[in-house]
C-alpha atoms as a PDB file:
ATOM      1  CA  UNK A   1       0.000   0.000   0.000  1.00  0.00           C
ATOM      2  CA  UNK A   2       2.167   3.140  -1.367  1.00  0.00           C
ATOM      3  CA  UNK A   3       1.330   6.582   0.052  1.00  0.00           C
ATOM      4  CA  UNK A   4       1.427   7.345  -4.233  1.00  0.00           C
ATOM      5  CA  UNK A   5      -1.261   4.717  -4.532  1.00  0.00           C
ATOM      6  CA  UNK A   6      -3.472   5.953  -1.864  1.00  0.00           C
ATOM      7  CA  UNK A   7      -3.045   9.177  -2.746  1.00  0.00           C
ATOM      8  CA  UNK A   8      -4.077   8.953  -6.215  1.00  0.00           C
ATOM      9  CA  UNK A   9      -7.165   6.607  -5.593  1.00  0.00           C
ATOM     10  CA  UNK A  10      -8.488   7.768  -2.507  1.00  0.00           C
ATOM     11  CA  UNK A  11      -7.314  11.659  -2.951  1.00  0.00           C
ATOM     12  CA  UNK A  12      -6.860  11.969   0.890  1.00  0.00           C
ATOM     13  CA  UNK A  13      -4.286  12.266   3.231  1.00  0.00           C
ATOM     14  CA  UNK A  14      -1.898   9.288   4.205  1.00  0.00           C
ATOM     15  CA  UNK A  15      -4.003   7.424   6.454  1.00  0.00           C
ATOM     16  CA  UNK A  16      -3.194   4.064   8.105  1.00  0.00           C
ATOM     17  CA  UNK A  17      -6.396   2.108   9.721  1.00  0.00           C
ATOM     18  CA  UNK A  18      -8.011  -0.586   8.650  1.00  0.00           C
ATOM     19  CA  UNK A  19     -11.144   0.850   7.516  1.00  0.00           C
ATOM     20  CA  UNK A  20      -8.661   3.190   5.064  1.00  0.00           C
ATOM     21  CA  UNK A  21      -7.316   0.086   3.996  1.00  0.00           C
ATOM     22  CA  UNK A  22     -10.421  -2.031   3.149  1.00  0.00           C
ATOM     23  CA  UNK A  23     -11.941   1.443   0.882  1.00  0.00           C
ATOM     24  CA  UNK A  24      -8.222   1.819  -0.728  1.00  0.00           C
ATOM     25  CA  UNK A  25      -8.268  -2.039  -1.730  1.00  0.00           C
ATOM     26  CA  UNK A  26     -12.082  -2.384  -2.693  1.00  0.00           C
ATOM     27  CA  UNK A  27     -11.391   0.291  -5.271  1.00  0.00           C
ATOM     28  CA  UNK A  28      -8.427  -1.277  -6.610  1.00  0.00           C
ATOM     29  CA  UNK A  29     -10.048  -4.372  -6.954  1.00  0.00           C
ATOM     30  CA  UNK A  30     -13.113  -2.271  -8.698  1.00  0.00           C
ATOM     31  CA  UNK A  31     -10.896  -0.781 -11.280  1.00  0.00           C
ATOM     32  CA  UNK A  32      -9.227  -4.050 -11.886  1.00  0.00           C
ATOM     33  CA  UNK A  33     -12.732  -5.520 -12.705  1.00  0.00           C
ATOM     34  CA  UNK A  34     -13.864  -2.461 -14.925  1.00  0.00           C
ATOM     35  CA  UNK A  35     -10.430  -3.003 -16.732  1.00  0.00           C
ATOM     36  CA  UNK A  36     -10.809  -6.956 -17.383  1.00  0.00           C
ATOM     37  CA  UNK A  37     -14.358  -6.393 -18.173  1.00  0.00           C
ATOM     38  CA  UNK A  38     -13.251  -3.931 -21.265  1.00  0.00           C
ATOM     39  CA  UNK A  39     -10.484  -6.793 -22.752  1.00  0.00           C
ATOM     40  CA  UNK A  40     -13.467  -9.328 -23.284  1.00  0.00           C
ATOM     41  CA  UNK A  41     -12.416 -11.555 -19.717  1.00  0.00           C
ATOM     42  CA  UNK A  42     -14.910 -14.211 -20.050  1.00  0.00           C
ATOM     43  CA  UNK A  43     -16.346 -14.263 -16.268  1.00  0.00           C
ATOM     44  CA  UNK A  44     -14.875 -17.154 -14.072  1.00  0.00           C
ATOM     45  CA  UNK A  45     -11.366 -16.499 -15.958  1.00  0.00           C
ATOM     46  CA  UNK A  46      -8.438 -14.755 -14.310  1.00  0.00           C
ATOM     47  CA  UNK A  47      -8.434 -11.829 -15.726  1.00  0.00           C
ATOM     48  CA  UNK A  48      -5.572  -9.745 -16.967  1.00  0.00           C
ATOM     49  CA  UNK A  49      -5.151  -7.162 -14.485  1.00  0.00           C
ATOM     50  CA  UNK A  50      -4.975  -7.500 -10.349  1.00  0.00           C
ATOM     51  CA  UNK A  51      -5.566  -5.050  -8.076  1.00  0.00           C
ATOM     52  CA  UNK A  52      -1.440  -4.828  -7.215  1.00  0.00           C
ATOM     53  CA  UNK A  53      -0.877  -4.157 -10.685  1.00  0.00           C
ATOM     54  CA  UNK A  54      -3.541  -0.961 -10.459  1.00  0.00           C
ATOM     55  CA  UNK A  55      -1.515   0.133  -7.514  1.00  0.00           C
ATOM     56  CA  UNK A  56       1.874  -0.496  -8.807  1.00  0.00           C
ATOM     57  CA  UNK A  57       0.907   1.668 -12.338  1.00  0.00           C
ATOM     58  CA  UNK A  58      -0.657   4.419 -10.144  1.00  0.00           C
ATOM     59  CA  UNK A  59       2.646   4.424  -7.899  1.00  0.00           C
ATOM     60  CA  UNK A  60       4.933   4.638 -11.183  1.00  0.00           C
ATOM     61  CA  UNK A  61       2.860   7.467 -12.581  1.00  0.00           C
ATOM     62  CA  UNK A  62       3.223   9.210  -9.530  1.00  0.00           C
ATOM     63  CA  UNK A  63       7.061   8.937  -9.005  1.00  0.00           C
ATOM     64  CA  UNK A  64       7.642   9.077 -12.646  1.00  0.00           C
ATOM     65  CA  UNK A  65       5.644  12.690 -12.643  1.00  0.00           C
ATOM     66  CA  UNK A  66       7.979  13.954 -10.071  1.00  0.00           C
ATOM     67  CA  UNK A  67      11.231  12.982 -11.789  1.00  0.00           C
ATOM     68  CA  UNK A  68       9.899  15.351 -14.947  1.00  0.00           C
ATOM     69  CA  UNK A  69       9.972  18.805 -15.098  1.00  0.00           C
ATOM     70  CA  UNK A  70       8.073  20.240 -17.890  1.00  0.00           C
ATOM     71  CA  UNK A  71       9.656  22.320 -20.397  1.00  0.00           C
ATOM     72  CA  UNK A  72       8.027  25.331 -22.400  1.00  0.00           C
ATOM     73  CA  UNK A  73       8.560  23.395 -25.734  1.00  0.00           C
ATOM     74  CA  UNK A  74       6.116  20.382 -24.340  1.00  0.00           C
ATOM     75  CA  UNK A  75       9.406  17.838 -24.033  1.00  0.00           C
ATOM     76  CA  UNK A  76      10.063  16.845 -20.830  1.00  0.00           C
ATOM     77  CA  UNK A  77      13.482  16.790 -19.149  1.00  0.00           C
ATOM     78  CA  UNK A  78      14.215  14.515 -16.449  1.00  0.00           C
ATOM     79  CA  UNK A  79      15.289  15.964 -12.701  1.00  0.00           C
ATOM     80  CA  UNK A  80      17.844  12.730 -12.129  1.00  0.00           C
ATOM     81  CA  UNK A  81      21.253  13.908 -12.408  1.00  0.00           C
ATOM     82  CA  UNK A  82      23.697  13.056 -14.841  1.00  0.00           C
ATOM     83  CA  UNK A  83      26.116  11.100 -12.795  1.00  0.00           C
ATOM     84  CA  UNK A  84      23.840   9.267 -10.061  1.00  0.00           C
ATOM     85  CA  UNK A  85      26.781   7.279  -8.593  1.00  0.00           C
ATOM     86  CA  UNK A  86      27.132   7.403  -5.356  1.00  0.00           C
ATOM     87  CA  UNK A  87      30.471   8.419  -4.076  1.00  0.00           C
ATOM     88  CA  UNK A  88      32.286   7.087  -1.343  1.00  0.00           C
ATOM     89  CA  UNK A  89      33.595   8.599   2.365  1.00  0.00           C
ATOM     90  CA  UNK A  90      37.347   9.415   2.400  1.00  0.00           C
ATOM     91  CA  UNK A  91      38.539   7.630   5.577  1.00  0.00           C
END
């Protein structure tokens, strides 16, 4: 349960309780079902998407917008820097 997740389908503050949990994960599992239902899932058939796949694509769409800063020409350019090594302590 990402804070990105959450965020995105419940638009509310990080909250941690159970109830929080059971309204984040019942509309996961909702949009899983409204996505299955649109690529012809015959019912009774695992379907394609899973409710952790809805929350993993809504957690890379959220850390993936914060990583681009939009540029006046419509490209994006990313905020990562060049070298992203890290470096090591002098002893």
């Amino acid at each position: 349960m990402s804070d990105e997740a959450m965020l995105a389908a419940l638009g509310s503050s990080k909250e941690y309780t159970l109830k929080q949990y059971l309204v984040f994960a019942e509309k996961l599992q909702n949009k899983a079902k409204e996505l299955n239902s649109k690529s012809h899932v015959k019912e009774g058939e695992n379907g394609f998407f899973a409710a952790s796949d809805i929350e993993r694509a809504l957690w890379s769409a959220a850390v993936g917008a914060k990583n681009v800063v939009d540029m006046p020409d419509g490209k994006g350019k990313t905020n990562l820097k060049e070298n992203s090594q890290r470096k090591r302590r002098k002893s």
